[in-house]
PDB file of N, CA and C in Angstrom:
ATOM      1  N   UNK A   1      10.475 -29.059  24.324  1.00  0.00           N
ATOM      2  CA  UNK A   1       9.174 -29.025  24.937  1.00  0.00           C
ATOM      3  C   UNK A   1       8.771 -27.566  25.097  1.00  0.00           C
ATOM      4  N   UNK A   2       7.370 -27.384  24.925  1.00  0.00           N
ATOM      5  CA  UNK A   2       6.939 -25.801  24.680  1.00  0.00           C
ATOM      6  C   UNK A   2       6.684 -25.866  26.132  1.00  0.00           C
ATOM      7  N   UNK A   3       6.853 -24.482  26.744  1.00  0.00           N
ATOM      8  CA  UNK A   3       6.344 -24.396  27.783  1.00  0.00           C
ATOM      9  C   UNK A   3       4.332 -24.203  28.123  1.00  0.00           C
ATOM     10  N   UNK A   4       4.213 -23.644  26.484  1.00  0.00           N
ATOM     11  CA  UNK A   4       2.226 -23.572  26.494  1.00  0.00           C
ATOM     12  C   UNK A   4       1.484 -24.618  26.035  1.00  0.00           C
ATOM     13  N   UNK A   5       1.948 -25.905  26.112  1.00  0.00           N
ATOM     14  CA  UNK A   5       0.935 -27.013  26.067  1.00  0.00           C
ATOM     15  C   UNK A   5       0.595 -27.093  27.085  1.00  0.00           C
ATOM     16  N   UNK A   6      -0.798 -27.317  26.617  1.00  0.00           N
ATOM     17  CA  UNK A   6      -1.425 -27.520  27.597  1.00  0.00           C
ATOM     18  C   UNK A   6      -2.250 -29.105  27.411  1.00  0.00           C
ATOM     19  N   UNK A   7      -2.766 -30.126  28.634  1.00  0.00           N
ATOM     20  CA  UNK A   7      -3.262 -31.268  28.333  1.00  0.00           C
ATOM     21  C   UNK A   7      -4.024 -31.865  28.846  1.00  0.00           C
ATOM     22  N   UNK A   8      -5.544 -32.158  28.613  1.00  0.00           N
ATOM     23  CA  UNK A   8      -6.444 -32.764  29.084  1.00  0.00           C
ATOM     24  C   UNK A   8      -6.223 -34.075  29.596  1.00  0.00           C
ATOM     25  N   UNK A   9      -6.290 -34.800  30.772  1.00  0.00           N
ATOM     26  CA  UNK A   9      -5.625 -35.960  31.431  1.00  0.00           C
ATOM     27  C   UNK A   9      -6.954 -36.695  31.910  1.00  0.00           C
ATOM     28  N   UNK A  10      -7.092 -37.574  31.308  1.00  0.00           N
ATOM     29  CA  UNK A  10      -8.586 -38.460  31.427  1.00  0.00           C
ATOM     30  C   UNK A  10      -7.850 -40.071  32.048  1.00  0.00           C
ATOM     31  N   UNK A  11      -8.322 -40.121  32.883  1.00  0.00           N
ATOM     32  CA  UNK A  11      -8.484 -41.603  33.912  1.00  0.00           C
ATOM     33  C   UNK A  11      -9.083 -42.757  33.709  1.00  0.00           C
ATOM     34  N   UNK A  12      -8.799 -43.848  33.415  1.00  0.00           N
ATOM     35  CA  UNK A  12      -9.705 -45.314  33.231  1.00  0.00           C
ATOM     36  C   UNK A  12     -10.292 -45.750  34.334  1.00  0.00           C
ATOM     37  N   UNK A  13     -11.737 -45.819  34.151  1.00  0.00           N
ATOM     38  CA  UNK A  13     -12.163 -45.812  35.196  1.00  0.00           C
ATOM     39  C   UNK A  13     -11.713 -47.317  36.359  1.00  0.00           C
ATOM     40  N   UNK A  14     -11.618 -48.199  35.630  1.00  0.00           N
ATOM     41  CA  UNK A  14     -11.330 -49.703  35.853  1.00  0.00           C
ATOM     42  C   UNK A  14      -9.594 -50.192  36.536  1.00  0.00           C
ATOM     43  N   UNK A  15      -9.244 -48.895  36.111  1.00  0.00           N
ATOM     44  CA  UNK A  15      -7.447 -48.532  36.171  1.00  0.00           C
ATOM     45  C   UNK A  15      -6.711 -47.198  36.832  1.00  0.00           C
ATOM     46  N   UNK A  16      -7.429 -46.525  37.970  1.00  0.00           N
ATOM     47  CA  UNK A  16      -7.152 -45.276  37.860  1.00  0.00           C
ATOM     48  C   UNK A  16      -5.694 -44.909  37.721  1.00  0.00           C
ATOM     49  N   UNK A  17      -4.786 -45.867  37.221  1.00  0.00           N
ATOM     50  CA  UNK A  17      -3.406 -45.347  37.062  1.00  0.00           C
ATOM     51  C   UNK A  17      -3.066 -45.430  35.794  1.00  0.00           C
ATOM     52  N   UNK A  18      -3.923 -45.537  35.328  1.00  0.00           N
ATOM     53  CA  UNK A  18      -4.184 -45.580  33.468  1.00  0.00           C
ATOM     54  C   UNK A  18      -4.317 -44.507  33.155  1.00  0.00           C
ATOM     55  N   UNK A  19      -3.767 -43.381  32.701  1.00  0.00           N
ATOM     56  CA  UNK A  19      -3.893 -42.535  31.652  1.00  0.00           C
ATOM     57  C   UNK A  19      -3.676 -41.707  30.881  1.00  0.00           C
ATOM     58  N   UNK A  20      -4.904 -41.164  30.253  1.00  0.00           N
ATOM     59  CA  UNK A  20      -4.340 -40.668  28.439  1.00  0.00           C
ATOM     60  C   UNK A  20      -4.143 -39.383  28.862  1.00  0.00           C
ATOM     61  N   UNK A  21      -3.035 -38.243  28.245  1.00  0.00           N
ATOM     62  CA  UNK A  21      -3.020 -37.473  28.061  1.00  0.00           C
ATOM     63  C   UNK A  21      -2.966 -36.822  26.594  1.00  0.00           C
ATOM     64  N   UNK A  22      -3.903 -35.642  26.479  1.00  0.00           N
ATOM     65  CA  UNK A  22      -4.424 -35.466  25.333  1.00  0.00           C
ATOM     66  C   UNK A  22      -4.491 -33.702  25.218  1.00  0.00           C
ATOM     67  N   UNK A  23      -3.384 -33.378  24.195  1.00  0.00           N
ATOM     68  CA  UNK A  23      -3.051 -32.017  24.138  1.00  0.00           C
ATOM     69  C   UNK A  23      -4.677 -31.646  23.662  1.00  0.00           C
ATOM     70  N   UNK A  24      -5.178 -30.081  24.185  1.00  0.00           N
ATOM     71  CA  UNK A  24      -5.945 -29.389  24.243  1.00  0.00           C
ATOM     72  C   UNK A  24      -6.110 -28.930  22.750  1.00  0.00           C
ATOM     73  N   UNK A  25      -5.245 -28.971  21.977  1.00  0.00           N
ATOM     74  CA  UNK A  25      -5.656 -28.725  20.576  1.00  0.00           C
ATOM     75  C   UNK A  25      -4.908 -29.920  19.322  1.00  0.00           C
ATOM     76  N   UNK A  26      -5.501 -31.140  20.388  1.00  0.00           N
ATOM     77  CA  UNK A  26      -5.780 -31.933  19.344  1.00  0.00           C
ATOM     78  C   UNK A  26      -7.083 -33.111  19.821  1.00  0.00           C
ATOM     79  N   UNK A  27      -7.814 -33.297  18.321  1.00  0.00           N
ATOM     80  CA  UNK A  27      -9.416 -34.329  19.620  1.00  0.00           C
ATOM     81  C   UNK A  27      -8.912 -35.621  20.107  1.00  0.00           C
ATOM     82  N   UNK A  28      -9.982 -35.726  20.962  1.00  0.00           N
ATOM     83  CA  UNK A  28      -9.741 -36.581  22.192  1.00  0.00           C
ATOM     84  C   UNK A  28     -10.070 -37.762  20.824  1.00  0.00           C
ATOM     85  N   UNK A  29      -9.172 -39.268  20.640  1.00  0.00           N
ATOM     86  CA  UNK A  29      -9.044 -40.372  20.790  1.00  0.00           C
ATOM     87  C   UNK A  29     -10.504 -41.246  20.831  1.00  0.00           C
ATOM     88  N   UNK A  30     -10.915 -41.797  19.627  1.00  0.00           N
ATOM     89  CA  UNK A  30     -12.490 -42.410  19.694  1.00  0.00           C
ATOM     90  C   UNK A  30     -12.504 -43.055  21.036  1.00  0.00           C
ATOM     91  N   UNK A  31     -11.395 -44.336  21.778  1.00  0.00           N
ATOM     92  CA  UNK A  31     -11.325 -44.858  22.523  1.00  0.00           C
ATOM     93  C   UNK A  31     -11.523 -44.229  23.831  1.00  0.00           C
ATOM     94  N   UNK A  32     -11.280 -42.891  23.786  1.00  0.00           N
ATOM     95  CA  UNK A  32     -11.884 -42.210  25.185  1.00  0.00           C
ATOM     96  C   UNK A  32     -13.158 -42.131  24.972  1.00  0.00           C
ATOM     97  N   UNK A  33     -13.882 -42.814  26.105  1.00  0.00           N
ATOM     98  CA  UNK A  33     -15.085 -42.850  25.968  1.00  0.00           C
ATOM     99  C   UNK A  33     -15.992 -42.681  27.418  1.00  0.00           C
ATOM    100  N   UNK A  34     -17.247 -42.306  27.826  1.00  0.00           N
ATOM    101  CA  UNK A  34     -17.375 -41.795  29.159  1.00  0.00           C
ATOM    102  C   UNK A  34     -17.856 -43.425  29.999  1.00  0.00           C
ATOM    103  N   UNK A  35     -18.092 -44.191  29.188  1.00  0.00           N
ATOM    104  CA  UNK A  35     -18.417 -45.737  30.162  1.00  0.00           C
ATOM    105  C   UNK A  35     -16.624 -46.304  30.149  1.00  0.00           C
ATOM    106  N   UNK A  36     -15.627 -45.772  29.888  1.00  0.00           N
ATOM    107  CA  UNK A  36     -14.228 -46.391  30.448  1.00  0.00           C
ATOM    108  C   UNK A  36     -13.539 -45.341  30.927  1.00  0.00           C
ATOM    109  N   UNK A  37     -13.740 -44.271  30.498  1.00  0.00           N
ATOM    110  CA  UNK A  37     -13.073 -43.124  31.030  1.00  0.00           C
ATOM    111  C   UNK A  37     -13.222 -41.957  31.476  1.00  0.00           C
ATOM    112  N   UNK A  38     -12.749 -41.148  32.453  1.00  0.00           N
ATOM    113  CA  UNK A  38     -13.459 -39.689  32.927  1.00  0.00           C
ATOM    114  C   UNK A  38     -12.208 -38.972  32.739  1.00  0.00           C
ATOM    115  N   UNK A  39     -12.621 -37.594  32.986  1.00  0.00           N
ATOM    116  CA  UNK A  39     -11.645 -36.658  32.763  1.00  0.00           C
ATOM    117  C   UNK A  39     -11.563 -36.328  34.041  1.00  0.00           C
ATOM    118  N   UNK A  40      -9.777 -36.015  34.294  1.00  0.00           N
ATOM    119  CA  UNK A  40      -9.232 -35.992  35.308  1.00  0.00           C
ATOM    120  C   UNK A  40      -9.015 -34.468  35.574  1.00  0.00           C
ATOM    121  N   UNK A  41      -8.067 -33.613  34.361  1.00  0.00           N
ATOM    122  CA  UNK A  41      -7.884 -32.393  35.123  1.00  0.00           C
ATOM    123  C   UNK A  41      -7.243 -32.097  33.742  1.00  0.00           C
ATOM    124  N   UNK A  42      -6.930 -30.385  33.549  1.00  0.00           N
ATOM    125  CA  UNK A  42      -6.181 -29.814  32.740  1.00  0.00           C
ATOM    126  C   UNK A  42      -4.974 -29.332  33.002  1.00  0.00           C
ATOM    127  N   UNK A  43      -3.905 -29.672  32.698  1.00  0.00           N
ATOM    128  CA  UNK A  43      -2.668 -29.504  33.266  1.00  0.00           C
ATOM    129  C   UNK A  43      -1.872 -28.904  32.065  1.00  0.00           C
ATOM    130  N   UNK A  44      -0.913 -27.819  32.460  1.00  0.00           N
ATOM    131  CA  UNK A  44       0.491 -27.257  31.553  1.00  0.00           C
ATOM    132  C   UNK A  44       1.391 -28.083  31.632  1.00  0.00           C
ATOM    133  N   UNK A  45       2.046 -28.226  30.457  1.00  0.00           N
ATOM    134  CA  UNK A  45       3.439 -29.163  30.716  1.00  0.00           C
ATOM    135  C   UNK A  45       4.373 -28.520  31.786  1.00  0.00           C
ATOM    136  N   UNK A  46       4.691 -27.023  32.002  1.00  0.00           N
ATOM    137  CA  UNK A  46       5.441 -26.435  32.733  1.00  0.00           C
ATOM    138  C   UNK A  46       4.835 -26.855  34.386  1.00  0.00           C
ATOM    139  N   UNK A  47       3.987 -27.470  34.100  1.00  0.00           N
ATOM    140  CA  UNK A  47       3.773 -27.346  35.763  1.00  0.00           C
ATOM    141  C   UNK A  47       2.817 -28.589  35.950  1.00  0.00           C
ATOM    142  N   UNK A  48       3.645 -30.096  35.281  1.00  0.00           N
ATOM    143  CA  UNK A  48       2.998 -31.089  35.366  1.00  0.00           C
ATOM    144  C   UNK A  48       3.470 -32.068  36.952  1.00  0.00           C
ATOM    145  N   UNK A  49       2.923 -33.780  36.926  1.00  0.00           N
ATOM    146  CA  UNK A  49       3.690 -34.098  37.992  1.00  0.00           C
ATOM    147  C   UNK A  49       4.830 -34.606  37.397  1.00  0.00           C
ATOM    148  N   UNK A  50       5.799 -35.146  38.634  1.00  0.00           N
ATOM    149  CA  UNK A  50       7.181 -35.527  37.954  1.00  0.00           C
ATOM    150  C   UNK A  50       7.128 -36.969  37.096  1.00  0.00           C
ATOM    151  N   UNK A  51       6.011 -37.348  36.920  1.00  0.00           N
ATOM    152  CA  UNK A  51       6.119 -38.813  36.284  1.00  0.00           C
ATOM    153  C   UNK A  51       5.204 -38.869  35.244  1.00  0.00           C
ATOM    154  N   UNK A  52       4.684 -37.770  34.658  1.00  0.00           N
ATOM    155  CA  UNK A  52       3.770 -37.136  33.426  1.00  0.00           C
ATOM    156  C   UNK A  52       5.074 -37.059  32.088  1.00  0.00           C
ATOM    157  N   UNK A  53       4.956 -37.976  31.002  1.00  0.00           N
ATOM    158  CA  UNK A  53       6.087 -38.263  30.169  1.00  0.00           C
ATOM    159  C   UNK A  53       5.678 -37.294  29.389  1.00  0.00           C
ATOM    160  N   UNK A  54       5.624 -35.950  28.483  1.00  0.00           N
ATOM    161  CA  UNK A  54       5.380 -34.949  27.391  1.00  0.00           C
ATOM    162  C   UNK A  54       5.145 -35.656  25.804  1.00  0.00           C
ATOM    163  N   UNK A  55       6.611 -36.391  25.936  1.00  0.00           N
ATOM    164  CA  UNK A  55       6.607 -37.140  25.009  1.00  0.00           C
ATOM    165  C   UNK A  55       5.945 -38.165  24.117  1.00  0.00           C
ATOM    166  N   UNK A  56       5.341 -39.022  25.186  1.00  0.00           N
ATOM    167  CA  UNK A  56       4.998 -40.301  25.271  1.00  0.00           C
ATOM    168  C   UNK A  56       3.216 -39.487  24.445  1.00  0.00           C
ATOM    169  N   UNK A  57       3.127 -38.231  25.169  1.00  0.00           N
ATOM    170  CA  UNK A  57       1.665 -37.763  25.289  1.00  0.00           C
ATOM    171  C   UNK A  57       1.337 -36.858  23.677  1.00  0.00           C
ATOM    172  N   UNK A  58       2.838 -36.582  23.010  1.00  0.00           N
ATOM    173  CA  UNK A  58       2.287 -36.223  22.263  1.00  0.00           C
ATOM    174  C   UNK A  58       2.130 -36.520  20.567  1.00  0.00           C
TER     175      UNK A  58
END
């Protein structure tokens, strides 16, 4: 795991424990869309929460 990813973390709106994380240099996923989903926050992997999988995200 690099310590300079970085990852845009977008929320379902219907689910707020739903969501996508989406490295900063790659595009966001047709399925993110602004009537199901908002953007949550930009986060570093080095300084994510403890239940944010890297893996799963990239």
């Amino acid at each position: 795991m690099r310590s300079d990813e970085v990852y845009n973390v977008f929320l379902r709106r219907n689910q707020p424990l739903l969501r996508c994380a989406v490295r900063v240099d790659h595009p966001v996923p047709v399925f993110i869309n602004a009537q199901t989903w908002e953007f949550a926050q930009t986060i570093r992997v080095d300084a994510v929460p403890a239940d944010f999988a890297p893996r799963a995200a990239r």
